[in-house]
Protein backbone atom coordinates (compact mmCIF):
# COMPACT_ATOMS: atom_id res chain seq x y z
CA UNK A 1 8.45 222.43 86.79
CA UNK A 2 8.74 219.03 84.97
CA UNK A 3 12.57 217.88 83.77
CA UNK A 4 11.36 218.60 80.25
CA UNK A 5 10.36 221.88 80.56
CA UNK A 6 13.67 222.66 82.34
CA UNK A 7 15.88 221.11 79.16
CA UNK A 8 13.61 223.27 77.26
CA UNK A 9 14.26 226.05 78.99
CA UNK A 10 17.89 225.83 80.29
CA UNK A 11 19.00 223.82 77.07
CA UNK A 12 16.87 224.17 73.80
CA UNK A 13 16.08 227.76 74.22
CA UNK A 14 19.34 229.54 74.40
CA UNK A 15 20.92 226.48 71.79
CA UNK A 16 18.27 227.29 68.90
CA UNK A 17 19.01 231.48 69.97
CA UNK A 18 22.62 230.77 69.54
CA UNK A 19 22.39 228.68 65.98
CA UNK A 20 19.58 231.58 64.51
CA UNK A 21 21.54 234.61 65.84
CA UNK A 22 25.00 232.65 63.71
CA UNK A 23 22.71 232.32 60.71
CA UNK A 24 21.45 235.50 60.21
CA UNK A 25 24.02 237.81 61.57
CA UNK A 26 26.41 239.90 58.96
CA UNK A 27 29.58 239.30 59.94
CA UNK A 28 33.40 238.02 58.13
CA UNK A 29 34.97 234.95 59.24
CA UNK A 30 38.88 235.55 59.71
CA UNK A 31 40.55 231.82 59.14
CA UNK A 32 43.61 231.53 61.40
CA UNK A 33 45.94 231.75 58.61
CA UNK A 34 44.69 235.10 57.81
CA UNK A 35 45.05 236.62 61.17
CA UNK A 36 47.93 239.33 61.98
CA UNK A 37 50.87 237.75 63.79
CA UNK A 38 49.53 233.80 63.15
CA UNK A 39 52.38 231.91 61.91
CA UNK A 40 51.30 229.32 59.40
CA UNK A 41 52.60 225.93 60.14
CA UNK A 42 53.14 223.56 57.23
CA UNK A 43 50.79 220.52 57.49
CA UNK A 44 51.76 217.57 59.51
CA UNK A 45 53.07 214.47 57.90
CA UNK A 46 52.56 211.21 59.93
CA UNK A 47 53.11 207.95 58.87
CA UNK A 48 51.31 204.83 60.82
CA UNK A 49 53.41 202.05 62.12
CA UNK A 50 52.15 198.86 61.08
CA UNK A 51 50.52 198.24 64.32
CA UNK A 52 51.06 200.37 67.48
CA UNK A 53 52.12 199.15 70.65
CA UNK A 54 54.72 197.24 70.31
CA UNK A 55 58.10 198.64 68.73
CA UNK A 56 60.08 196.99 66.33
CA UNK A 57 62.31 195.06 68.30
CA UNK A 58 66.03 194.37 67.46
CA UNK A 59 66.60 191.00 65.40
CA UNK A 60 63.07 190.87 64.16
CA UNK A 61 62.34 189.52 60.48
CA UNK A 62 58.48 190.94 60.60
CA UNK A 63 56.49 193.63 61.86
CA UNK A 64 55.60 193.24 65.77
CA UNK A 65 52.17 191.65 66.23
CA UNK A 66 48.98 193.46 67.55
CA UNK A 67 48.19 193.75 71.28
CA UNK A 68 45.85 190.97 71.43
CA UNK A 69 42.65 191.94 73.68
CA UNK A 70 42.09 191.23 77.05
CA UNK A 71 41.36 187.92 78.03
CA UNK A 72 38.87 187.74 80.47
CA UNK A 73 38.45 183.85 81.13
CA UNK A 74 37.77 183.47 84.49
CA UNK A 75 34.58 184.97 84.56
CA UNK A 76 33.52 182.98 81.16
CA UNK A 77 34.62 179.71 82.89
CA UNK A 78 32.58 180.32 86.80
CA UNK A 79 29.16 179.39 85.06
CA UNK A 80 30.85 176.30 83.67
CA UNK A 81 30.03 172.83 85.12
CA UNK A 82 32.84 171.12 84.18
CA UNK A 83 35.92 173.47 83.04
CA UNK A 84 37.04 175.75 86.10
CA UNK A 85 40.43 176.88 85.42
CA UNK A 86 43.06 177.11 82.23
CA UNK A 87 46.44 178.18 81.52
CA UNK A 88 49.22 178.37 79.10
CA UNK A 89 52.32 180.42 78.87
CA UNK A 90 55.00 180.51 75.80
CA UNK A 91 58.83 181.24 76.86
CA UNK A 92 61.90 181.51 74.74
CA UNK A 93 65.02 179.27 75.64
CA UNK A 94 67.75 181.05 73.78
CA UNK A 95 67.03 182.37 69.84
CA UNK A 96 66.42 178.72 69.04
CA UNK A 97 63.76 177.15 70.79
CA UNK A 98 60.38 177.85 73.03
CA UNK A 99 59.33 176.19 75.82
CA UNK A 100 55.24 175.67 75.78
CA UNK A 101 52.97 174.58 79.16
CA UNK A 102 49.29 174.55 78.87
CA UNK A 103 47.30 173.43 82.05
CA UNK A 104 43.40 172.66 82.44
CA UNK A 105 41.32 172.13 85.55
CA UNK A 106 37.91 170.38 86.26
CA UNK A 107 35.37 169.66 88.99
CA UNK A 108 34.86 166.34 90.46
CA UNK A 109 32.23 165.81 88.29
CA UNK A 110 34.50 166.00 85.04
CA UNK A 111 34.69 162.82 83.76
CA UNK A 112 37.47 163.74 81.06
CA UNK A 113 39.59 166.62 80.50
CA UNK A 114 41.81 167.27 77.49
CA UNK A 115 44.37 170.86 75.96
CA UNK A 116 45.33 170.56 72.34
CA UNK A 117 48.51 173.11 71.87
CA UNK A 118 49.00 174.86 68.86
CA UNK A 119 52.02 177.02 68.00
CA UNK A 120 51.68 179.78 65.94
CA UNK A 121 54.10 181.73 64.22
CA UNK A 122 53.68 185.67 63.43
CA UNK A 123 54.54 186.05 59.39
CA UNK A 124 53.91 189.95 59.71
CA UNK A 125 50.34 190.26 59.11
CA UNK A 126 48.91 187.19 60.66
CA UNK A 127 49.26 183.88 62.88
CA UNK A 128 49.96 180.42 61.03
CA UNK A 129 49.97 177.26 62.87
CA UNK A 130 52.90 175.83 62.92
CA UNK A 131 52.45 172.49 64.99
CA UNK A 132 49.83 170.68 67.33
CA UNK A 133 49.64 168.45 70.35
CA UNK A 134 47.22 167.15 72.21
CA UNK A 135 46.47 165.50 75.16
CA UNK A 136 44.44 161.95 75.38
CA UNK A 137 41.38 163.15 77.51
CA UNK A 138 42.64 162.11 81.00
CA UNK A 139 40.04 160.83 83.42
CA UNK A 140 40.86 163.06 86.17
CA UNK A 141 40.10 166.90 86.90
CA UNK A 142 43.31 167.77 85.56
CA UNK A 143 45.10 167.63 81.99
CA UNK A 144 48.31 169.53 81.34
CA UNK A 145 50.92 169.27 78.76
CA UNK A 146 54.49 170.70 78.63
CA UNK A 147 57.51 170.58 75.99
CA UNK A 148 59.92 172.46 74.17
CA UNK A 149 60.57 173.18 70.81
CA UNK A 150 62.84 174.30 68.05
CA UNK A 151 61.88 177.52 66.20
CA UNK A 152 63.20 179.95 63.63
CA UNK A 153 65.26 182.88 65.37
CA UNK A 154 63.35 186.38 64.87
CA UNK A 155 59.72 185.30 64.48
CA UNK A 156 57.37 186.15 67.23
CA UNK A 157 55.79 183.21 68.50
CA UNK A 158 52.04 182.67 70.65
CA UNK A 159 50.63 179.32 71.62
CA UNK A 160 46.98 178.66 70.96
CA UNK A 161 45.55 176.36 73.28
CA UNK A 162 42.29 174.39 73.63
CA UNK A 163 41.66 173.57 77.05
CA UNK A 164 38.01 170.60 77.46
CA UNK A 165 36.69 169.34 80.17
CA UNK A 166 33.22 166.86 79.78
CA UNK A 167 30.32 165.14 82.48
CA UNK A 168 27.51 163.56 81.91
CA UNK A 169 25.32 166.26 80.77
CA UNK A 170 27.46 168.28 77.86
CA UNK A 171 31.39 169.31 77.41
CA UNK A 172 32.34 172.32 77.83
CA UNK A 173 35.67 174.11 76.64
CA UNK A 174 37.23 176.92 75.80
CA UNK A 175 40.32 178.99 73.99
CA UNK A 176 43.03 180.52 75.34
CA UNK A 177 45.91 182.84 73.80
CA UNK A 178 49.36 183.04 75.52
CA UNK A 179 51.51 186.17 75.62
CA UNK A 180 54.03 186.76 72.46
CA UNK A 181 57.51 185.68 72.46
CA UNK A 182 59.89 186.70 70.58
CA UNK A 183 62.96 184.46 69.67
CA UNK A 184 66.22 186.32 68.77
């Protein structure tokens, strides 16, 4: 027997016998709240955080930020030519100040590789930039930048980077997202 005619028979059959036989047939529906001994339960009133995930922490001034997607880098950057690795990472020092690295990696055949930082801060419903630095495209297959900063205390903070690399034939780059901080 062919796999349609076994849906049809195992599947359609008894499914369009089931839907009929509920059309046609007398009957009374009993709704739960009508039953004997069914206790009614008043309805339930829920009340969305702002964004789940992340709880209100202590010393905040905003909201918590959304969990930002997954990342997946490392498999966007093995078809690259040029770009092969990236990095950055946020950290607070105290309630006062972050400290910011950003790293970028080439192949031999780079002939410049550059990271522009950008720090954002979280205002409650999105990211502003709050200040940039870049890095003169170094001739090498490296390029990294690090540096700390003062901040505002109870902001979260993220650093946005934008990690290059270029040859020959094109340049190639790519941005990256660091974890959130936040400073209190």
């Amino acid at each position: 027997m062919s796999e349609n005619n076994l849906f049809f028979k195992w599947f359609a059959i008894p499914a369009a016998t089931i839907i009929i036989a509920s059309i046609f047939s007398p009957g009374k529906s009993t709704l739960a709240s009508e039953a004997n001994g069914v206790t009614q339960l008043p309805s339930l009133q829920i009340t969305d955080p702002p964004f789940v995930g992340i709880p209100m922490a202590s010393g905040a001034l905003t909201s918590p930020p959304p969990i930002p997607p997954a990342q997946y880098y490392a498999r966007d950057l093995a078809n690259n030519k040029y770009l092969k690795d990236i990095s950055s990472n946020i950290a607070a020092l105290g309630n006062s100040s972050i400290y910011i690295t950003a790293y970028s990696s080439g192949s031999p055949e780079a002939g410049q590789m550059g990271v522009t930082v950008t720090i954002q801060r979280w205002t409650g419903s999105s990211w502003v930039d709050l200040s940039s630095r870049t890095t003169n495209g170094s001739v090498s297959t490296t390029s990294s930048v690090s540096f700390s900063k003062a901040i505002t205390k109870g902001y979260y903070y993220r650093v946005k980077t934008e990690h290059w690399a270029s040859g020959a034939e094109n340049r190639e780059s790519r941005t990256l997202f660091s974890d959130t901080t936040l400073a209190n």
